[in-house]
Protein backbone atom coordinates (compact mmCIF):
# COMPACT_ATOMS: atom_id res chain seq x y z
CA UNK A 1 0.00 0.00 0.00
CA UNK A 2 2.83 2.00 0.65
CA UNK A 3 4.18 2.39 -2.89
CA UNK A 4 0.68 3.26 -4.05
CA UNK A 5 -0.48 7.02 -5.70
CA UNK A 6 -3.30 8.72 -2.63
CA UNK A 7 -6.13 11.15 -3.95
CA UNK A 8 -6.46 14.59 -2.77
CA UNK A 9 -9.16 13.16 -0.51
CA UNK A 10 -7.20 10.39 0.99
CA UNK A 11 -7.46 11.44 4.76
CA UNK A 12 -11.02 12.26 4.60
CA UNK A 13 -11.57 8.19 3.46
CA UNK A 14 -9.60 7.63 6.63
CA UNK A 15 -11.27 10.11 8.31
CA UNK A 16 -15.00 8.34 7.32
CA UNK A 17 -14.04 4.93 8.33
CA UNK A 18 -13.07 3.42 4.43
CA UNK A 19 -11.53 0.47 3.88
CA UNK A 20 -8.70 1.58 1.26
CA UNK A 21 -7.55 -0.98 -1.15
CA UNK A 22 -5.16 -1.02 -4.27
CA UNK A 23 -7.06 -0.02 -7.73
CA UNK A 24 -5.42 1.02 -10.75
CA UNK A 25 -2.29 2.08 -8.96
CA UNK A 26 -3.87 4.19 -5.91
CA UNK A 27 -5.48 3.38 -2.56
CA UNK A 28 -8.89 3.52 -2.67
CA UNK A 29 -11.55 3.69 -0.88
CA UNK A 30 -13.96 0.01 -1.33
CA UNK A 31 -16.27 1.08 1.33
CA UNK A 32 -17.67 2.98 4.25
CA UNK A 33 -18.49 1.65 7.55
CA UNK A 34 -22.20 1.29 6.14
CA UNK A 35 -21.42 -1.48 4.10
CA UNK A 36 -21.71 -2.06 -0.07
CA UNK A 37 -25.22 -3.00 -0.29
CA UNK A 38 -26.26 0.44 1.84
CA UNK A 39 -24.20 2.58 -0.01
CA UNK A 40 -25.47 1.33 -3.05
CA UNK A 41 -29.25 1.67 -1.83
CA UNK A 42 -28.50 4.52 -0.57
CA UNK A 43 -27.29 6.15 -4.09
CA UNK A 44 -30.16 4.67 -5.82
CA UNK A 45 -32.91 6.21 -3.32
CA UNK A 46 -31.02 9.63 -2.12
CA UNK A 47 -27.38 10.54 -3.01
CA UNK A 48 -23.65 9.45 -2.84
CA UNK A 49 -20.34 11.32 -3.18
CA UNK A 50 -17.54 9.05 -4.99
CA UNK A 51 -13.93 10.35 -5.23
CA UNK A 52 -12.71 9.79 -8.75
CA UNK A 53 -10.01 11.14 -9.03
CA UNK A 54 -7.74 8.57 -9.97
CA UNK A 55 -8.78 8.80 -13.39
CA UNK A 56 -7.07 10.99 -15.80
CA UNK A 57 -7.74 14.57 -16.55
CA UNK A 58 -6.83 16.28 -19.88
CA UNK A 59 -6.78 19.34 -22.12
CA UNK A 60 -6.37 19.50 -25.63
CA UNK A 61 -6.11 23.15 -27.30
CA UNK A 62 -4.90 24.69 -30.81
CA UNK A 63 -5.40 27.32 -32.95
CA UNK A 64 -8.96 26.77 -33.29
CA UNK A 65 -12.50 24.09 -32.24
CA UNK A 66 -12.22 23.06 -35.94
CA UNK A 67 -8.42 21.84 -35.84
CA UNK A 68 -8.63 20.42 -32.04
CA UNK A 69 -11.91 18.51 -33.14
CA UNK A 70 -11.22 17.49 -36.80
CA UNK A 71 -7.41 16.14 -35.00
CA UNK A 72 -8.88 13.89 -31.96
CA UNK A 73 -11.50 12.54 -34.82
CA UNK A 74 -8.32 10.46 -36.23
CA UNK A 75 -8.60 8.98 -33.10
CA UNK A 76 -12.20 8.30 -31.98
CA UNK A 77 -15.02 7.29 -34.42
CA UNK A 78 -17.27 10.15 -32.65
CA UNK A 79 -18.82 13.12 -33.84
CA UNK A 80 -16.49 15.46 -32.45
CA UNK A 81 -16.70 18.47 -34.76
CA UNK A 82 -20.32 18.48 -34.11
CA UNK A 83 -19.92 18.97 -30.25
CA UNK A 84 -22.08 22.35 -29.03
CA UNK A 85 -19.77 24.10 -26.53
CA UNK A 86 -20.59 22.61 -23.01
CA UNK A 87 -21.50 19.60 -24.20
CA UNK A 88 -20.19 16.13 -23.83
CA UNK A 89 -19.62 12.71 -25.61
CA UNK A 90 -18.84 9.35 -24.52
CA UNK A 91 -16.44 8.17 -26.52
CA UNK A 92 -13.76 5.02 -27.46
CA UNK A 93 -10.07 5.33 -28.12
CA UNK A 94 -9.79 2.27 -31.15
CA UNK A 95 -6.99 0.23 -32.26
CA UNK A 96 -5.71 -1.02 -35.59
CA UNK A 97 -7.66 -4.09 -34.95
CA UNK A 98 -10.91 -2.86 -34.55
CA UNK A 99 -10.23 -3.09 -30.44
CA UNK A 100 -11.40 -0.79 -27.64
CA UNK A 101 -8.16 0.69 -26.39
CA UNK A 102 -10.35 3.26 -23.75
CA UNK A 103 -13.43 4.24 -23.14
CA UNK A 104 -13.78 8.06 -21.97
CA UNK A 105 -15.94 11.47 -21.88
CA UNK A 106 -14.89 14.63 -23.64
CA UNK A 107 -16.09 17.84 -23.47
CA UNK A 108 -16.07 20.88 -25.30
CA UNK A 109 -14.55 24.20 -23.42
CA UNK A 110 -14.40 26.80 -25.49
CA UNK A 111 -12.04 25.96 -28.38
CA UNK A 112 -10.82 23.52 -25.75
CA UNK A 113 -11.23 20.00 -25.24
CA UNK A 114 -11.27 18.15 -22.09
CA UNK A 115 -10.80 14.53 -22.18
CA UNK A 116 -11.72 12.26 -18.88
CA UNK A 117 -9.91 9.01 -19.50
CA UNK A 118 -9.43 5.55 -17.14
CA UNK A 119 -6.62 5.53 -14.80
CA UNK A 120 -5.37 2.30 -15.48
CA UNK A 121 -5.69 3.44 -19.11
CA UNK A 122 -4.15 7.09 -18.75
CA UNK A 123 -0.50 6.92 -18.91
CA UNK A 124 -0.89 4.96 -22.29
CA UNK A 125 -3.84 7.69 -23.63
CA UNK A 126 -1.68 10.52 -22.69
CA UNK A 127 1.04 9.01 -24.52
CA UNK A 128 -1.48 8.21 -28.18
CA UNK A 129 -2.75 11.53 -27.68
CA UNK A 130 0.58 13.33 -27.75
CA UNK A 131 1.61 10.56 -30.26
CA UNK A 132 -1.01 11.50 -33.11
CA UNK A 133 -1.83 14.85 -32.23
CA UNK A 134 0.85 16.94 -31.06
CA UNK A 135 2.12 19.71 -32.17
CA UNK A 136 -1.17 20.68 -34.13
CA UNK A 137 -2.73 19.79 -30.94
CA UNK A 138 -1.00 20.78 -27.68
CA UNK A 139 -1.86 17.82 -25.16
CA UNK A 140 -1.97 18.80 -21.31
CA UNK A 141 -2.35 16.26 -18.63
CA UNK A 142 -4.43 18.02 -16.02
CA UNK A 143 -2.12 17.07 -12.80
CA UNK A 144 -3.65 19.07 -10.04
CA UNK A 145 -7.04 19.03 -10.12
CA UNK A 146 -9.74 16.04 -8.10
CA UNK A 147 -12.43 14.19 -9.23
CA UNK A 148 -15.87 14.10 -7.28
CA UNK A 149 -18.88 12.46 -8.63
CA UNK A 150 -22.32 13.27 -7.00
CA UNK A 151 -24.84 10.64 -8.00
CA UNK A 152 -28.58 9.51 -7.20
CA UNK A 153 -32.19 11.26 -7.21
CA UNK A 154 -31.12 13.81 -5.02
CA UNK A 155 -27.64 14.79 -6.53
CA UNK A 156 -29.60 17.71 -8.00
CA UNK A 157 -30.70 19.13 -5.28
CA UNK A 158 -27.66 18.67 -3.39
CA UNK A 159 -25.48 20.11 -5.51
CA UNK A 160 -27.78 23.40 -6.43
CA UNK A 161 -27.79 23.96 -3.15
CA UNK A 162 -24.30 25.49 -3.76
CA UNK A 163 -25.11 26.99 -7.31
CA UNK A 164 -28.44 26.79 -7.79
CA UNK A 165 -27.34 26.85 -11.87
CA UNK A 166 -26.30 23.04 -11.72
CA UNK A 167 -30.37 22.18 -11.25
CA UNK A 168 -31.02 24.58 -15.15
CA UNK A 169 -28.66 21.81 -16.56
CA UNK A 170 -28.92 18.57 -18.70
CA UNK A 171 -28.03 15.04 -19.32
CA UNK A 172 -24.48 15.70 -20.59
CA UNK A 173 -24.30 19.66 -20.44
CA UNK A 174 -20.63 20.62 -19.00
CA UNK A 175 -19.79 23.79 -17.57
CA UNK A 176 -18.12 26.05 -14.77
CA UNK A 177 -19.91 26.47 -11.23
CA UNK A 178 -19.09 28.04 -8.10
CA UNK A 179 -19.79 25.31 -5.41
CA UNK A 180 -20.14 27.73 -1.91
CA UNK A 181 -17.51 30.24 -3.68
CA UNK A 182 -15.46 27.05 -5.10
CA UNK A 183 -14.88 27.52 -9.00
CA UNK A 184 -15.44 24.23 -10.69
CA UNK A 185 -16.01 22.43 -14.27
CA UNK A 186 -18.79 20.55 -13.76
CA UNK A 187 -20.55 17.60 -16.20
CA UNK A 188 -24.05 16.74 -15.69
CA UNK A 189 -23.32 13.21 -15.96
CA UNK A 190 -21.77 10.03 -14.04
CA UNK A 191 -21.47 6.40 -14.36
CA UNK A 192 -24.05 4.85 -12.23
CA UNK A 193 -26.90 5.15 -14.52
CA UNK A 194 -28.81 7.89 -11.95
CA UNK A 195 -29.02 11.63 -12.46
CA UNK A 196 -25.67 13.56 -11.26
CA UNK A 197 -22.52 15.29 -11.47
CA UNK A 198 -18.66 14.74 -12.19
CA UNK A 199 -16.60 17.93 -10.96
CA UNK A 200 -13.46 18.69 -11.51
CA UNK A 201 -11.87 20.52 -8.66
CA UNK A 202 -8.36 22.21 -7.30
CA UNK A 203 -6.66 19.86 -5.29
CA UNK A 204 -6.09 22.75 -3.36
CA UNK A 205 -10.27 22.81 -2.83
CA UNK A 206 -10.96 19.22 -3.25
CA UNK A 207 -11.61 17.91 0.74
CA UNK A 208 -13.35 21.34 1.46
CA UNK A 209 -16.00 20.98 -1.13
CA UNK A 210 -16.78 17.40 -0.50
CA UNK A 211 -16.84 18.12 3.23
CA UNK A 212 -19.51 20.71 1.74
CA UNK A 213 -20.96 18.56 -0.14
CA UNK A 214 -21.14 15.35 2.73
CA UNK A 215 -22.70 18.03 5.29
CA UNK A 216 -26.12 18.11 2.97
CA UNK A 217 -28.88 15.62 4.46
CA UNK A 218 -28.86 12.78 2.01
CA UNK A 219 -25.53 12.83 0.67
CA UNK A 220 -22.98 10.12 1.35
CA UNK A 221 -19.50 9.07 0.90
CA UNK A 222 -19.80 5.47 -1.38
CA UNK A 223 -16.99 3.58 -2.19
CA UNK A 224 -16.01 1.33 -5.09
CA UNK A 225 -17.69 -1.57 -4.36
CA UNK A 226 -21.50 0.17 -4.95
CA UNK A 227 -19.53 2.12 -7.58
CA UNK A 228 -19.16 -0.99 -9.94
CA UNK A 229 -22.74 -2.75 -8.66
CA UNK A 230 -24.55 0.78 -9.35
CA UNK A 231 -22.70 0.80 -13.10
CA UNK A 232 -23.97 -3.22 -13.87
CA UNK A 233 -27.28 -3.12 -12.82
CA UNK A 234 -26.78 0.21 -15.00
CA UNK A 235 -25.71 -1.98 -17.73
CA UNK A 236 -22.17 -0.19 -18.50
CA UNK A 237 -19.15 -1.03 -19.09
CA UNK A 238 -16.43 -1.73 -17.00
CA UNK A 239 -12.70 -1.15 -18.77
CA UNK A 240 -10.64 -4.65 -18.51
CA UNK A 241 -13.50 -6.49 -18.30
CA UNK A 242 -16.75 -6.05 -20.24
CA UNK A 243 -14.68 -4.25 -23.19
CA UNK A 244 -10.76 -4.54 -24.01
CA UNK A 245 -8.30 -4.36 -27.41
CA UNK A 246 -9.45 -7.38 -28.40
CA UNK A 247 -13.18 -5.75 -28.02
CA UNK A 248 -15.03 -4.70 -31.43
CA UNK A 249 -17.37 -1.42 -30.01
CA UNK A 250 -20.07 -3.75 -32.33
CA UNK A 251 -19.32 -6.37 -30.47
CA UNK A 252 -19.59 -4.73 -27.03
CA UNK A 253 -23.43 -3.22 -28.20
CA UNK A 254 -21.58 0.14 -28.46
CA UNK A 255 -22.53 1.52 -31.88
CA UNK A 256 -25.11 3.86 -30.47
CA UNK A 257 -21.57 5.74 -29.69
CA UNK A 258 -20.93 6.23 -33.22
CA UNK A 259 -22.66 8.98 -34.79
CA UNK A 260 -24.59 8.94 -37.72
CA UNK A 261 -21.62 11.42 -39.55
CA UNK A 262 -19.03 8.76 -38.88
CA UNK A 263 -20.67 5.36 -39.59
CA UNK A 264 -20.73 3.98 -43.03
CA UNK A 265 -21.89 6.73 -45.43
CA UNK A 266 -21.64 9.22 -43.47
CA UNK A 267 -20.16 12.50 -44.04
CA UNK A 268 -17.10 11.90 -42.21
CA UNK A 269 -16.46 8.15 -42.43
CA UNK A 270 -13.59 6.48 -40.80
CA UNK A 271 -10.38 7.99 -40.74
CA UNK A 272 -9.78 6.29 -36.90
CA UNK A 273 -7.77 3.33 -35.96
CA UNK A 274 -9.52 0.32 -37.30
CA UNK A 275 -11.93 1.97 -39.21
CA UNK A 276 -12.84 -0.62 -41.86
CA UNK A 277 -12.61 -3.44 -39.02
CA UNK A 278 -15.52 -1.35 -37.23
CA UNK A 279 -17.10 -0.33 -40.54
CA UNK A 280 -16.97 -4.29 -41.71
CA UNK A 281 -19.05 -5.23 -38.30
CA UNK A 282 -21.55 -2.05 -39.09
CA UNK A 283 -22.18 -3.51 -42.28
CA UNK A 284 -21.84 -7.01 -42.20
CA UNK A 285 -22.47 -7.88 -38.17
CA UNK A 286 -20.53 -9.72 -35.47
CA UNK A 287 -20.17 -13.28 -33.93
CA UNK A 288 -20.60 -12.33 -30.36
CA UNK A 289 -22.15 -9.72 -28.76
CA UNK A 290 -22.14 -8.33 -25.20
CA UNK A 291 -25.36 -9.23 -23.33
CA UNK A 292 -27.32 -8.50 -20.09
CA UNK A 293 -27.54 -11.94 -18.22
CA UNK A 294 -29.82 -12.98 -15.83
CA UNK A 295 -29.14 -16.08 -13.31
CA UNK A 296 -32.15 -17.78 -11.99
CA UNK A 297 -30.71 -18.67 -8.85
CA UNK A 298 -29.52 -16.83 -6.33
CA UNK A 299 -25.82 -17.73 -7.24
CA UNK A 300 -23.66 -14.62 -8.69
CA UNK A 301 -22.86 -15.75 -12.11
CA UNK A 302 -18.61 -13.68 -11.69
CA UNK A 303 -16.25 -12.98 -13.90
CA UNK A 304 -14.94 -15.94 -16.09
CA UNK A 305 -17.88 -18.37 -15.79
CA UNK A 306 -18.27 -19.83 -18.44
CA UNK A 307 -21.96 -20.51 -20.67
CA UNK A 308 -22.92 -23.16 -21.91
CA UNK A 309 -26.36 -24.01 -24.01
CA UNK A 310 -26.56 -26.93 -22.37
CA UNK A 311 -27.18 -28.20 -18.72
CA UNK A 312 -25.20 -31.31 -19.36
CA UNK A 313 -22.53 -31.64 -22.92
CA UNK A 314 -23.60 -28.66 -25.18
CA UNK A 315 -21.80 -26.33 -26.52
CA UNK A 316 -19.23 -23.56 -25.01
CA UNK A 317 -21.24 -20.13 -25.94
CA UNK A 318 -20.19 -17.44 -24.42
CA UNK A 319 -18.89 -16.15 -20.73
CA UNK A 320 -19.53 -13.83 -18.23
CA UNK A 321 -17.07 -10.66 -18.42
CA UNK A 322 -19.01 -8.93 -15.13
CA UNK A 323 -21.58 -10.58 -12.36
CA UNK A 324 -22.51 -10.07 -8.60
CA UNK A 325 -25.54 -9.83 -6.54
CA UNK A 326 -28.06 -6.40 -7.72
CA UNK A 327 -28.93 -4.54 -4.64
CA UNK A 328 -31.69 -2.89 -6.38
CA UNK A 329 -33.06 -5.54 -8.76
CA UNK A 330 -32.73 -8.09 -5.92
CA UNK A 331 -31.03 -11.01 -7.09
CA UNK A 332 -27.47 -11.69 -9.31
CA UNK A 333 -26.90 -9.91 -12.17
CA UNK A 334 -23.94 -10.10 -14.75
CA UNK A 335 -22.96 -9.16 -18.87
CA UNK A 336 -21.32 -10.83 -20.68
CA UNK A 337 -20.07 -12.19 -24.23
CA UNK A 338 -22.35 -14.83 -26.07
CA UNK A 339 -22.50 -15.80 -29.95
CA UNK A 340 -25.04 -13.31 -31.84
CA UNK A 341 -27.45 -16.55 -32.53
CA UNK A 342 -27.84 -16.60 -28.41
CA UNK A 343 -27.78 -12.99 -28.14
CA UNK A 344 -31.93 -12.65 -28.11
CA UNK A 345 -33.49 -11.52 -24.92
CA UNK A 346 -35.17 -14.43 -22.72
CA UNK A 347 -32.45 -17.48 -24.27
CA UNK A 348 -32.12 -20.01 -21.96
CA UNK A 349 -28.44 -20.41 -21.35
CA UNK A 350 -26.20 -22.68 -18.19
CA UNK A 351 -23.59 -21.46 -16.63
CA UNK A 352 -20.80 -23.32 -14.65
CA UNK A 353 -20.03 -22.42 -11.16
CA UNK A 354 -18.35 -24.50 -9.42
CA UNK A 355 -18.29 -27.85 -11.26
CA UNK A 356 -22.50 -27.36 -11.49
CA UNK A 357 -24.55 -25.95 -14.35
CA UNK A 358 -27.11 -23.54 -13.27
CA UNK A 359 -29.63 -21.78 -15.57
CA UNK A 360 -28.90 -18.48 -16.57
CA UNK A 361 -31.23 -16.23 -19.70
CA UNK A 362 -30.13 -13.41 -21.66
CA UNK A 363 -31.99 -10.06 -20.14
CA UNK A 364 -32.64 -6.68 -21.54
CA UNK A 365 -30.03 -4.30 -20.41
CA UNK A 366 -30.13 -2.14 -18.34
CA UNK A 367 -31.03 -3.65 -15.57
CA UNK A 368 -32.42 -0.61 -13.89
CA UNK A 369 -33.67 2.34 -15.92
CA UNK A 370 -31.65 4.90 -16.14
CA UNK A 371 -32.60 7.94 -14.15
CA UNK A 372 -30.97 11.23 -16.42
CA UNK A 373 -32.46 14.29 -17.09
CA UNK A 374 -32.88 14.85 -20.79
């Protein structure tokens, strides 16, 4: 643990009673004292505050929108060009292969760009970025600046409680707010599939505001554990896991990323890593695809298991790439990859745990509706 990178909010996990543990390089926080399936309750019915700042910050600029935009394109198979300032896209660094490299947000400052990436991910984006961009493009890691994510039903009205401008805006709208005199670019977004906010804040201001934030009724400090039960039952993907280099963004159910302007026929077609690889499974489809997965008993279906079509012999079909217990829905949940002729909602499917076969069906993702404000 010693050896290990510590957010600007590191004493204040102490401080709240949370069990650090090593992820992607830092200590972090798994849980509070009121356990995983609170916190994740909790952030479903009220609100939760998540430090995230171990993921990587950064800022692309140049001598105009047009060039910055029309550069990271080569990169991402996005509609970047078409981004409204304060606005913001999911998006997918791609490979030569056709493989997932990242997933990540961006957002449009200005004539700016700022890119949110993974942390295991970020040395090696940084790195592409300045690779295929620079100098058109100056790339700037962001190195002193937090990560806070407010998320759940009452995120809103937490967080407009310090600038009552963060309740005016919308599902992916990205902007500055002053947070109880705290200057901060703010996203009206997150990645548990509730209504929320990621802020980016001075290091310098980081425990202060979430102090702030953790003194409004509702609002409490969730840990990594909910973090990654909130995102499945949300149905999203988890970097490493549910979507990799080897991953085709067909593949992983992911083409509602790609724009209209940058699939096949569009005005700006390809011109990314991989292009005609991800262009080819457009066109032409896929042999797997990621699915929601449903176990009908109370066993967690985890990483690895393997699916079968079959309860005894059969055939090997697919596995599960994410799977534990759904606080909310009440029972295991998992995703995973399974040949496109098993990929329709309700198949019946096995899967092994433990040496036994136990029935599992493909399920409509997500799990839980999303809760965003359009």
């Amino acid at each position: 643990m010693s050896d290990l990178h510590q957010t600007p909010l590191y004493d204040l996990h102490l401080e709240l009673g949370g069990k650090m543990v090593p992820f992607a390089g830092y200590s972090m926080p798994v849980q509070y004292p009121m356990g995983v399936m609170k916190e994740h309750l909790h952030t479903r019915s009220h609100a939760g505050l998540f430090d995230v700042s171990h993921m990587g910050q950064v800022m692309l600029s140049g001598a105009s929108w047009e060039a910055v935009a029309a550069a990271f394109e080569r990169l991402v198979p996005m509609d970047v060009l078409g981004l409204a300032d304060g606005r913001q896209r999911y998006g997918l660094f791609t490979n030569d292969a056709g493989g997932i490299e990242d997933d990540l947000m961006f957002a449009r400052r200005g004539d700016d760009l700022f890119v949110v990436v993974n942390a295991a991910c970020k040395a090696a984006d940084i790195a592409r970025m300045k690779s295929a961009l620079e100098p058109e493009v100056t790339v700037t890691p962001i190195m002193d600046r937090a990560l806070i994510a407010v998320q759940g039903p009452g995120a809103a009205a937490a967080v407009a409680t310090l600038d009552p401008a963060a309740a005016e805006m919308r599902f992916m709208d990205f902007g500055t707010l002053g947070l109880d005199g705290i200057s901060v670019w703010a996203s009206r977004s997150g990645y548990t599939g509730e209504d929320g906010y990621e802020i980016s804040v001075s290091d310098a201001d980081a425990e202060a505001l979430a102090r702030r934030l953790l003194a409004i009724d509702g609002v409490e400090a969730i840990g990594l554990g909910a973090r990654d039960s909130l995102r499945l039952e949300a149905g999203l993907c988890l970097y490493g896991n549910d979507i990799d280099a080897q991953t085709n963004p067909i593949e992983a159910s992911l083409n509602w990323a790609i724009q209209k302007v940058r699939r096949p026929g569009g005005d700006r077609e390809g011109g990314y890593p991989g292009a005609e690889v991800v262009q080819k499974a457009f066109e032409g489809g896929v042999m797997r695809k990621r699915v929601g997965l449903a176990p009908e008993t109370r066993a967690p279906m985890r990483e690895g298991t393997q699916l079968y079509d079959a309860e005894e012999g059969g055939r090997l079909v697919g596995s599960v790439t994410s799977g534990s217990f759904g606080p909310t829905v009440g029972g295991p949940v998992a995703m995973g990859y399974v040949g496109s002729e098993y990929a329709s909602v309700d198949t019946a499917l096995w899967g092994e745990v433990r040496g036994k076969r136990l029935p599992v069906r493909v399920a409509k993702l997500p799990f839980v509706a999303a809760n965003f404000k359009r």
